[in-house]
N, C-alpha and C. Protein backbone atom coordinates (compact mmCIF):
# COMPACT_ATOMS: atom_id res chain seq x y z
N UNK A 1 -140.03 -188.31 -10.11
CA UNK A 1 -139.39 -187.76 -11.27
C UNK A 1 -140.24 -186.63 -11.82
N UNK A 2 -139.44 -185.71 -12.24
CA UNK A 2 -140.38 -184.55 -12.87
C UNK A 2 -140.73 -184.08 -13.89
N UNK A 3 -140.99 -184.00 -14.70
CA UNK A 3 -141.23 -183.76 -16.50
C UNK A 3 -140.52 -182.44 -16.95
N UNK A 4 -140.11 -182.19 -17.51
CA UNK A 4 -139.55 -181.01 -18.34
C UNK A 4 -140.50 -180.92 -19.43
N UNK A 5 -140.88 -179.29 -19.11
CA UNK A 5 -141.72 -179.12 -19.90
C UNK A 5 -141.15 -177.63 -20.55
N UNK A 6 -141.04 -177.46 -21.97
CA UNK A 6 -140.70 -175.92 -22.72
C UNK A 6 -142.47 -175.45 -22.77
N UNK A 7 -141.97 -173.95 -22.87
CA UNK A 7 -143.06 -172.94 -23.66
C UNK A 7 -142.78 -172.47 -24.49
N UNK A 8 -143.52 -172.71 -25.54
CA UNK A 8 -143.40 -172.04 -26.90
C UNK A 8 -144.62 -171.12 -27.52
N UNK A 9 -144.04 -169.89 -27.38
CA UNK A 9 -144.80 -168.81 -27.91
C UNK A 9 -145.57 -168.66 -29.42
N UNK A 10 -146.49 -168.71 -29.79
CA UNK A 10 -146.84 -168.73 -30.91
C UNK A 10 -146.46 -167.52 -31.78
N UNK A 11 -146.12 -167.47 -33.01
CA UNK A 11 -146.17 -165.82 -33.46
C UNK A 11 -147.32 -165.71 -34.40
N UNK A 12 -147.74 -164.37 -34.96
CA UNK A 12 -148.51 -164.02 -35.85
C UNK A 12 -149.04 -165.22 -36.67
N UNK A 13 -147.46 -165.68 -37.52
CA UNK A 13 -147.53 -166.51 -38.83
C UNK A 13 -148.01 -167.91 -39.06
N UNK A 14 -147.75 -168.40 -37.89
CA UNK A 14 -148.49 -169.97 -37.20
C UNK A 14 -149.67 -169.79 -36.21
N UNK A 15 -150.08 -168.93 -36.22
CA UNK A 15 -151.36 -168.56 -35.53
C UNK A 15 -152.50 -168.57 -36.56
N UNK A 16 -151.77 -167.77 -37.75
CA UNK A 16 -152.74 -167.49 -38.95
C UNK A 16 -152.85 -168.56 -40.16
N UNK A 17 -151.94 -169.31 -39.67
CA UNK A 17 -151.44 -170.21 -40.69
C UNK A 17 -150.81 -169.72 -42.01
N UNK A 18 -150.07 -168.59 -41.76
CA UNK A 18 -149.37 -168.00 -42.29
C UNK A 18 -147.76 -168.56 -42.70
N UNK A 19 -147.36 -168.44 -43.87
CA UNK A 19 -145.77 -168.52 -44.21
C UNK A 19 -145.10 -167.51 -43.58
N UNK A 20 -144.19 -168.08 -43.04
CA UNK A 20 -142.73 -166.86 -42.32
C UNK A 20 -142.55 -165.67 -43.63
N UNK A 21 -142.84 -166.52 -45.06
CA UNK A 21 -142.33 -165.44 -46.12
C UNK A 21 -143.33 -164.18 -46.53
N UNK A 22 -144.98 -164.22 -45.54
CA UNK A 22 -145.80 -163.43 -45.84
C UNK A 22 -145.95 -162.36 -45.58
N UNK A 23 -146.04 -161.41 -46.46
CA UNK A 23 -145.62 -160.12 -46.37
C UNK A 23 -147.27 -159.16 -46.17
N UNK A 24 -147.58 -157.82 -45.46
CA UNK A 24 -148.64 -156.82 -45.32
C UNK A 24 -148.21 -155.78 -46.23
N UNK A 25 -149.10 -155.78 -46.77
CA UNK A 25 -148.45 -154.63 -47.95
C UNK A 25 -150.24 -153.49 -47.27
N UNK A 26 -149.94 -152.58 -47.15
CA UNK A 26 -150.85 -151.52 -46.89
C UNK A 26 -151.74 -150.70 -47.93
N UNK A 27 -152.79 -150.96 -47.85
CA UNK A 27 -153.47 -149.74 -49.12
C UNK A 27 -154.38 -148.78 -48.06
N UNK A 28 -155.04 -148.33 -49.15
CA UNK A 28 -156.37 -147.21 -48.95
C UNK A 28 -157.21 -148.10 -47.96
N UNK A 29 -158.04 -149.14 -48.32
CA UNK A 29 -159.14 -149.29 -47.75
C UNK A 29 -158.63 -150.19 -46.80
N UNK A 30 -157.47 -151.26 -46.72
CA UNK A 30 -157.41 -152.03 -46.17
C UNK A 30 -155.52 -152.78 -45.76
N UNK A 31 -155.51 -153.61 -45.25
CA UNK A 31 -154.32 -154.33 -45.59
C UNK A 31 -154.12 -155.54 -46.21
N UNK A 32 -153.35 -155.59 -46.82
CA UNK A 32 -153.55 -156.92 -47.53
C UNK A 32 -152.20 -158.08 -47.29
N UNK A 33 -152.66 -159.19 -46.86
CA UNK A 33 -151.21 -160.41 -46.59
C UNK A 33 -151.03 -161.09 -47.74
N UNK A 34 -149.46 -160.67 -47.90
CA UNK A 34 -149.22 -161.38 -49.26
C UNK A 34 -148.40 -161.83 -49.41
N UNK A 35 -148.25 -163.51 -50.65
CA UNK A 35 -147.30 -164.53 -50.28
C UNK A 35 -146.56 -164.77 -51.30
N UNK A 36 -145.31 -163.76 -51.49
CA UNK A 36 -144.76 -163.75 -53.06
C UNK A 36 -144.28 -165.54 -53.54
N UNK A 37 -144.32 -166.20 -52.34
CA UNK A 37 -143.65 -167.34 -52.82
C UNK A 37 -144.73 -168.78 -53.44
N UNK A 38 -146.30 -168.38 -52.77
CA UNK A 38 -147.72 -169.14 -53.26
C UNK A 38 -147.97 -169.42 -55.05
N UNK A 39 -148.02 -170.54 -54.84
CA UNK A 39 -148.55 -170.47 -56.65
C UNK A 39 -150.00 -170.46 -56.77
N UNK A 40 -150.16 -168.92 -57.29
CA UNK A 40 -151.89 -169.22 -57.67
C UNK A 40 -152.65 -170.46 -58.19
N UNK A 41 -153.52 -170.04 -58.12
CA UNK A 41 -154.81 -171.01 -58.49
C UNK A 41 -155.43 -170.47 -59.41
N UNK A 42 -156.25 -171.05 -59.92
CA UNK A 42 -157.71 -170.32 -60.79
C UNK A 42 -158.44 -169.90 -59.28
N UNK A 43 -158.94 -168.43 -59.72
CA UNK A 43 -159.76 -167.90 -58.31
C UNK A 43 -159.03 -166.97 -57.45
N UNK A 44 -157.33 -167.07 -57.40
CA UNK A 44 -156.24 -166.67 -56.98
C UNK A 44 -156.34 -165.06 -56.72
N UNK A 45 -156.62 -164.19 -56.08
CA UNK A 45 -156.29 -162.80 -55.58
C UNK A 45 -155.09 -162.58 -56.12
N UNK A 46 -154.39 -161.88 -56.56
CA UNK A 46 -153.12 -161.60 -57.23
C UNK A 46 -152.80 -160.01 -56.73
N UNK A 47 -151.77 -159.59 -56.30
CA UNK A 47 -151.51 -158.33 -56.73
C UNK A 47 -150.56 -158.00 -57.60
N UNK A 48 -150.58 -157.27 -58.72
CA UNK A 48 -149.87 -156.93 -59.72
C UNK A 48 -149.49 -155.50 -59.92
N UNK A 49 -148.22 -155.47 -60.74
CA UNK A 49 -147.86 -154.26 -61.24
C UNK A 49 -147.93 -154.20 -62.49
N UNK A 50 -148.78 -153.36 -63.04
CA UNK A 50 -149.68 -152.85 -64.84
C UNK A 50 -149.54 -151.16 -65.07
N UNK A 51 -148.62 -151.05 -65.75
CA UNK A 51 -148.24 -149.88 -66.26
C UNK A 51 -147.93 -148.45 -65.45
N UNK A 52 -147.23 -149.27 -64.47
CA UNK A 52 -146.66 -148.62 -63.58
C UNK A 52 -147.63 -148.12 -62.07
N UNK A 53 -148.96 -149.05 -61.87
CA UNK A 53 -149.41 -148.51 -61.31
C UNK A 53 -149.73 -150.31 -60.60
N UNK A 54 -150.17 -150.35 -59.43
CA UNK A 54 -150.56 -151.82 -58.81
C UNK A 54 -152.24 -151.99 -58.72
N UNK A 55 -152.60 -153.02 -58.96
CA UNK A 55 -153.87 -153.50 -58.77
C UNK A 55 -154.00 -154.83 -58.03
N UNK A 56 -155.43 -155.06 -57.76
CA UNK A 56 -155.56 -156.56 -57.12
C UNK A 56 -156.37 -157.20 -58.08
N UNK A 57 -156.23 -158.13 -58.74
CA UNK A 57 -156.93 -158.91 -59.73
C UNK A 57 -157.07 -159.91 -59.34
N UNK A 58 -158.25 -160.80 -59.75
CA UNK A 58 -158.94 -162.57 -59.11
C UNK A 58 -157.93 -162.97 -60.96
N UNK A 59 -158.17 -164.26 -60.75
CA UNK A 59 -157.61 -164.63 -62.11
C UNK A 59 -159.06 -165.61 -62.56
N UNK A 60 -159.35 -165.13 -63.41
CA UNK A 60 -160.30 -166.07 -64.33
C UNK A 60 -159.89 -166.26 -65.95
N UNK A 61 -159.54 -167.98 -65.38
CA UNK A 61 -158.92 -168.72 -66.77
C UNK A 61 -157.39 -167.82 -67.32
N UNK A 62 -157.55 -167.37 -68.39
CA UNK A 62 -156.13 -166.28 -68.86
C UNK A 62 -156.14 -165.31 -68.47
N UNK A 63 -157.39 -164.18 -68.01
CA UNK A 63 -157.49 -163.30 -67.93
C UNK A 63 -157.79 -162.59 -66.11
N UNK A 64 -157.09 -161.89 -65.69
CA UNK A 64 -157.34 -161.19 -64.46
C UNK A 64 -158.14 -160.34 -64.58
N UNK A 65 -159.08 -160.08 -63.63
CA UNK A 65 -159.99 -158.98 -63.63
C UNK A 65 -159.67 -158.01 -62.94
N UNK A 66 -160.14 -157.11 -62.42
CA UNK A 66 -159.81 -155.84 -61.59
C UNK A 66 -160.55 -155.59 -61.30
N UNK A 67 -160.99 -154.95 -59.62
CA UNK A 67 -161.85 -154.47 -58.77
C UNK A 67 -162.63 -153.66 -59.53
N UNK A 68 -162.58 -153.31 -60.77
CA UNK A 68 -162.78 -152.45 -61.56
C UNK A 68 -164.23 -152.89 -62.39
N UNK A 69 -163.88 -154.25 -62.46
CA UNK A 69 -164.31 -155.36 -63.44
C UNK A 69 -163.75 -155.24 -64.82
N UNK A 70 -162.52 -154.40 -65.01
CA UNK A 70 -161.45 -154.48 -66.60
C UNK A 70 -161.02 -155.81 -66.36
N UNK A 71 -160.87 -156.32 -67.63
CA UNK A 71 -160.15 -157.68 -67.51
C UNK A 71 -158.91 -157.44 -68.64
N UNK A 72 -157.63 -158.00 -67.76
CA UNK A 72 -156.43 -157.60 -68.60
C UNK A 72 -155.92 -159.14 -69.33
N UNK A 73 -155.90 -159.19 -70.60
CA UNK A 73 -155.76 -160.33 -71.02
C UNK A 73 -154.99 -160.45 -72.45
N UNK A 74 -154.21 -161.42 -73.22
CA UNK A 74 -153.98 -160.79 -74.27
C UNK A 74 -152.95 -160.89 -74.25
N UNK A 75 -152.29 -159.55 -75.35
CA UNK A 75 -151.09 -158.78 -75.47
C UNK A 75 -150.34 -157.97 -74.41
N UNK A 76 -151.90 -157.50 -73.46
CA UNK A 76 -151.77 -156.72 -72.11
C UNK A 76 -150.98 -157.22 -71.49
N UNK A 77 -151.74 -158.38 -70.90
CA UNK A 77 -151.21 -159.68 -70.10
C UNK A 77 -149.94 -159.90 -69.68
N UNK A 78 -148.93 -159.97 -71.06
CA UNK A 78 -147.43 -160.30 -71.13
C UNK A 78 -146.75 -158.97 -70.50
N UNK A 79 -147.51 -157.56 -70.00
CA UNK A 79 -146.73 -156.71 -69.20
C UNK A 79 -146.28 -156.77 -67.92
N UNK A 80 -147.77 -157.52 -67.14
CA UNK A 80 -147.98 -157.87 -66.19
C UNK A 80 -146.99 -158.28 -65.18
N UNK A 81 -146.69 -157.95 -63.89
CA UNK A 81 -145.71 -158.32 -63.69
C UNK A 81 -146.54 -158.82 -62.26
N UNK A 82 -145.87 -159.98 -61.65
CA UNK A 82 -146.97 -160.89 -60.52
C UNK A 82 -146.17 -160.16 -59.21
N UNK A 83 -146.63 -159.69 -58.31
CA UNK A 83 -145.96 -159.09 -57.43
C UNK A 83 -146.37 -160.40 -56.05
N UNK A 84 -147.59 -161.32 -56.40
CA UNK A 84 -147.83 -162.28 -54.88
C UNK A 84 -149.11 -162.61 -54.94
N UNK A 85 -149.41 -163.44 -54.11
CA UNK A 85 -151.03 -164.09 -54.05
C UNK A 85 -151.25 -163.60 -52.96
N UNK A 86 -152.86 -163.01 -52.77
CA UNK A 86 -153.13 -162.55 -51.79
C UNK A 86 -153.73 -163.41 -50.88
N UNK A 87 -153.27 -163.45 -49.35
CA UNK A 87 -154.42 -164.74 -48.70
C UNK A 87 -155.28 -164.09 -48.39
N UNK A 88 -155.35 -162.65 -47.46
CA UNK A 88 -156.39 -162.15 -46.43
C UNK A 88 -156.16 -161.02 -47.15
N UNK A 89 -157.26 -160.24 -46.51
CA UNK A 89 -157.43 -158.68 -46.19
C UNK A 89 -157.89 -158.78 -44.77
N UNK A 90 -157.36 -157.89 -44.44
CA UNK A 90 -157.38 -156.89 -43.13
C UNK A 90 -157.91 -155.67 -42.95
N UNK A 91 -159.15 -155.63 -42.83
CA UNK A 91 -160.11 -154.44 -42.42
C UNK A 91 -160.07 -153.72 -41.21
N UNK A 92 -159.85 -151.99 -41.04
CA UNK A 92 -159.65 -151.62 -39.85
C UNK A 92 -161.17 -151.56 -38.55
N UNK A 93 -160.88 -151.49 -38.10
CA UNK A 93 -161.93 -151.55 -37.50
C UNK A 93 -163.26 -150.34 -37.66
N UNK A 94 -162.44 -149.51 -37.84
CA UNK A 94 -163.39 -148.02 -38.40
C UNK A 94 -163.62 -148.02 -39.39
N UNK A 95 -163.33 -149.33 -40.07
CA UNK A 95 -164.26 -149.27 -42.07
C UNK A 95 -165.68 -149.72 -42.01
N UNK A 96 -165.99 -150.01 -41.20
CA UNK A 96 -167.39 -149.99 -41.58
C UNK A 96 -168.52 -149.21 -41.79
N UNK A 97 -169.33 -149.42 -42.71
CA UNK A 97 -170.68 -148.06 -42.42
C UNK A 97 -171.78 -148.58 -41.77
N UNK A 98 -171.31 -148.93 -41.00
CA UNK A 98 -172.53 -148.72 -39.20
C UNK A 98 -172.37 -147.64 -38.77
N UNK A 99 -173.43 -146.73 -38.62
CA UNK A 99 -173.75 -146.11 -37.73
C UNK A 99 -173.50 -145.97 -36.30
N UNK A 100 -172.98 -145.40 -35.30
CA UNK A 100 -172.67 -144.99 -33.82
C UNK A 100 -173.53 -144.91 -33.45
């Protein structure tokens, strides 16, 4: 008797342990995977939209910080609009400053 056996291809999203719903949103320095459907944490990577412009903020307690080290908190706060939790960044391979 002979066994039947399937192959099943892995994709990206179960490789990475990624949600099917995770989205690459592209910047300047890097890429970033992001999971509009994740409920932050305290510690949480966030990317947000603040006065018409997007940032990546950690969340500490009420207040998000910014790569910046501004912390938006407050009255600010309630503008804020949560665009996703970030899991990864994705660095290209030519970002580094090593030397050739």
């Amino acid at each position: 008797m002979q066994a039947q056996t399937s192959h099943v291809t892995p994709d990206i999203f179960s490789l990475c342990g990624l949600p099917p719903a995770a989205e690459f949103i592209e910047t300047s320095c890097c890429i970033a995977v992001m999971d509009r459907n994740a409920v932050p944490d305290e510690q949480s990577v966030l990317l947000i939209s603040f006065c018409g412009l997007t940032f990546y903020v950690r969340l500490c307690g009420e207040a998000g910080i910014t790569e910046d080290g501004e912390a938006i908190e407050g009255e600010a706060a309630e503008e804020v609009e949560v665009l996703g939790r970030v899991s990864f960044f994705i660095n290209g391979t030519d970002a580094d400053d090593i030397p050739s």
